[in-house]
C-alpha atoms as a PDB file:
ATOM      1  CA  UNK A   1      -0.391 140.514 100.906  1.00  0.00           C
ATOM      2  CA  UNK A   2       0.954 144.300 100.819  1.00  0.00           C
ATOM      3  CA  UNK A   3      -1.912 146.655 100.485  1.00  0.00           C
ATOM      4  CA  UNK A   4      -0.894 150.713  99.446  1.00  0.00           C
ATOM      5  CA  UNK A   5      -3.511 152.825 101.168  1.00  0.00           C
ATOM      6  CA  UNK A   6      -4.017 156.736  99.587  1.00  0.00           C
ATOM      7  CA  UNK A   7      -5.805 159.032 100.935  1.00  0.00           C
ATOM      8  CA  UNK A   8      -6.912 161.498  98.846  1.00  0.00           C
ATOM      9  CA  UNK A   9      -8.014 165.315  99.591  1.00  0.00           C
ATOM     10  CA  UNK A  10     -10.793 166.473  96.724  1.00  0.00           C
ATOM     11  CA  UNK A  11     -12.150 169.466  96.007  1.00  0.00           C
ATOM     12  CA  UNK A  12     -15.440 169.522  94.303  1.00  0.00           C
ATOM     13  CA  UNK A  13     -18.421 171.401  93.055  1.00  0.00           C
ATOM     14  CA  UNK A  14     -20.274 172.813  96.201  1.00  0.00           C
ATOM     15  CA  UNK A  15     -23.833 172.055  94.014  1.00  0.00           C
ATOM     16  CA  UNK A  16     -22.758 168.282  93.452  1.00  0.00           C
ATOM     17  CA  UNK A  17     -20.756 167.238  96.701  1.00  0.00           C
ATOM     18  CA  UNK A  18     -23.087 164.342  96.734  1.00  0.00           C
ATOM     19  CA  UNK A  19     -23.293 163.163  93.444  1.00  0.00           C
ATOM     20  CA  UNK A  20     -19.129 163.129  93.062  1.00  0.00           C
ATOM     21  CA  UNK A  21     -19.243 161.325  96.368  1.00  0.00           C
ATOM     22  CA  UNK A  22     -21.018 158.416  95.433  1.00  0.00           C
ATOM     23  CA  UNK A  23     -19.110 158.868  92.114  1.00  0.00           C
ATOM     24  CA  UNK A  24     -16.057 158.178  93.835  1.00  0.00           C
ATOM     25  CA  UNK A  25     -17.000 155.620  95.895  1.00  0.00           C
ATOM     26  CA  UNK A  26     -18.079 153.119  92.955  1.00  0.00           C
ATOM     27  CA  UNK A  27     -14.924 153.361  91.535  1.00  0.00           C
ATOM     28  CA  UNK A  28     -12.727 150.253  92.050  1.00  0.00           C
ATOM     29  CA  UNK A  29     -10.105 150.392  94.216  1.00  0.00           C
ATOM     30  CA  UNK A  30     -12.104 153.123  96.420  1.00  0.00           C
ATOM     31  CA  UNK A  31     -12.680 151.521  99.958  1.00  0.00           C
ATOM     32  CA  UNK A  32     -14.263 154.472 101.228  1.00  0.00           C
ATOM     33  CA  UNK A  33     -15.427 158.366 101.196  1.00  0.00           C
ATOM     34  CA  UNK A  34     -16.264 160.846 103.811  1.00  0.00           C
ATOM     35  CA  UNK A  35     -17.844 164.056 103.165  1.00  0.00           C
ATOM     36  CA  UNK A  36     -16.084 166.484 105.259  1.00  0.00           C
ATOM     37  CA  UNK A  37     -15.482 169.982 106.768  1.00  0.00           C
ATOM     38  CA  UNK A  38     -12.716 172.338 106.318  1.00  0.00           C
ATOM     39  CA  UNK A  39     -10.653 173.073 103.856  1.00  0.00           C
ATOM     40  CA  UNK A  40     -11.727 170.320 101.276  1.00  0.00           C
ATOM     41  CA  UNK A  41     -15.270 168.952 100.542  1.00  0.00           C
ATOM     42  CA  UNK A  42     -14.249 165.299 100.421  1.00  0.00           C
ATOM     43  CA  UNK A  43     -11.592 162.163 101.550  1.00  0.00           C
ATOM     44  CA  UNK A  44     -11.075 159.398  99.812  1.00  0.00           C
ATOM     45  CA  UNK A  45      -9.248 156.124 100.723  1.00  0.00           C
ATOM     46  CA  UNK A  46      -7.913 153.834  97.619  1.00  0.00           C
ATOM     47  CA  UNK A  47      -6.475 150.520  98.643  1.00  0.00           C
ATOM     48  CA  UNK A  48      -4.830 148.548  96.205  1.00  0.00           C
ATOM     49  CA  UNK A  49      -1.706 146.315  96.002  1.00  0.00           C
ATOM     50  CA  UNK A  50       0.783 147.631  93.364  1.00  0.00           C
ATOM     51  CA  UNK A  51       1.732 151.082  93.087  1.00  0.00           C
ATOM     52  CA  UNK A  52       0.718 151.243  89.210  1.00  0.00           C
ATOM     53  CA  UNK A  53      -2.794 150.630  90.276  1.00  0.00           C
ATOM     54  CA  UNK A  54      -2.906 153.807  92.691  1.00  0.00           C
ATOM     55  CA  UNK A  55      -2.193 155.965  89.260  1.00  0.00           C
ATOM     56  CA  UNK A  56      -5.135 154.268  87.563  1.00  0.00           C
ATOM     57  CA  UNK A  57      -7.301 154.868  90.271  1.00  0.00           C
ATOM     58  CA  UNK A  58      -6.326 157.954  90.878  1.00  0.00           C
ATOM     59  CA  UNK A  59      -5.260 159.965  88.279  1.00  0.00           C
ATOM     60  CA  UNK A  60      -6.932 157.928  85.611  1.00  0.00           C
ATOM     61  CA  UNK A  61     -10.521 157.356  87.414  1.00  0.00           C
ATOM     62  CA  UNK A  62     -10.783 159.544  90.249  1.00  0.00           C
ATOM     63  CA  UNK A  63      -9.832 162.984  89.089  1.00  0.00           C
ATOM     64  CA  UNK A  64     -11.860 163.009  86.245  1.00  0.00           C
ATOM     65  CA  UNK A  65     -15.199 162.072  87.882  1.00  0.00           C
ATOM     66  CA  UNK A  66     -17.635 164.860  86.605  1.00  0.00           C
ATOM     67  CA  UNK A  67     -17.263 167.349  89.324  1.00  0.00           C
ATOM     68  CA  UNK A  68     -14.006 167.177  90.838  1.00  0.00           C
ATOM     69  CA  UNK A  69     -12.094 170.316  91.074  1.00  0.00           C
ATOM     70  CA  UNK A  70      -8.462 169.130  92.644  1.00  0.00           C
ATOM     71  CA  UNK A  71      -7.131 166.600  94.366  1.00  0.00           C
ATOM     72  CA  UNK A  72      -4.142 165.875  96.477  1.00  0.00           C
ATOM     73  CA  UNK A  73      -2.866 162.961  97.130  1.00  0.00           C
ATOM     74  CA  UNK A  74      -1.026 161.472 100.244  1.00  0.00           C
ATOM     75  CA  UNK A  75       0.436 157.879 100.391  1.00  0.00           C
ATOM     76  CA  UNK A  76       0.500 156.167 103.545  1.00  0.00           C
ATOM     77  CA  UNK A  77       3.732 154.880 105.326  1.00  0.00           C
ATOM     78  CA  UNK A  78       2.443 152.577 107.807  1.00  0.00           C
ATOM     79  CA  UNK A  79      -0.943 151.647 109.621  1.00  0.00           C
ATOM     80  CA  UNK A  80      -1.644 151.754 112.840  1.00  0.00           C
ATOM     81  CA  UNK A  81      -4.235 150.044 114.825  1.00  0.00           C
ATOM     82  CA  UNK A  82      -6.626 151.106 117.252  1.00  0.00           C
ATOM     83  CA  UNK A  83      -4.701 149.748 119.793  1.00  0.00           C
ATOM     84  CA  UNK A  84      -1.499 150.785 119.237  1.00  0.00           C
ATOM     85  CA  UNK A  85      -2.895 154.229 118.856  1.00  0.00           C
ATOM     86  CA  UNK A  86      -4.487 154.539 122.321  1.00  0.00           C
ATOM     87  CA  UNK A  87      -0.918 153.179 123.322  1.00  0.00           C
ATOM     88  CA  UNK A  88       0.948 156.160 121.819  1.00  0.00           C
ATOM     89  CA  UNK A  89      -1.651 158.523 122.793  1.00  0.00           C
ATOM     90  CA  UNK A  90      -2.284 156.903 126.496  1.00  0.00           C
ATOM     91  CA  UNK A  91      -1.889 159.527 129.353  1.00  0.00           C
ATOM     92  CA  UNK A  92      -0.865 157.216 132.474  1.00  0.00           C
ATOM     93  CA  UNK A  93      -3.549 157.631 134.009  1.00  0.00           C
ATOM     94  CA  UNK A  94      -6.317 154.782 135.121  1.00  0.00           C
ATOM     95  CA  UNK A  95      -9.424 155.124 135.578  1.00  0.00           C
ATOM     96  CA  UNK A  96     -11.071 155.209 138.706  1.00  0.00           C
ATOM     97  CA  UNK A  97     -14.103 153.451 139.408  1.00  0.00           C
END
């Protein structure tokens, strides 16, 4: 089964970070959403399986949750697992007990 993962930048309403948050989250196709710092207020991850379905979720759902400012959008390529990042990101270096 292919799965398209987003993951979505928003800007929102300082006063009602919180209450777009959980907004956000209940929408389907949302798997998760972290409050954040720096330049945007919140990230959102939308999984779904056909690429039609990442417009209804985002475009259609998401950006008009009461609150929301901007978003921006950016589709994932490819996953990588925990694994194969501490592979690519490995030093050479054991540890020594």
């Amino acid at each position: 089964m292919t799965v398209l993962t987003a993951i979505v930048l928003v800007q929102a309403q300082v006063d009602r970070i919180p209450e777009v948050a959980s907004a956000i989250a209940e929408l389907a196709g949302v798997s998760e959403v972290y409050s954040v710092t720096g330049d945007v207020d919140l990230i959102a991850v939308v999984r779904v399986r056909r690429h039609d379905e990442l417009a209804e979720v985002i475009a259609d759902r998401l950006h008009k949750v009461e609150g929301v400012v901007d978003t921006t959008t950016h589709i994932a390529f490819r996953a990588y697992s925990r694994h194969d990042l501490e592979a690519a990101f490995a030093l050479g270096v054991d540890d020594a007990d």
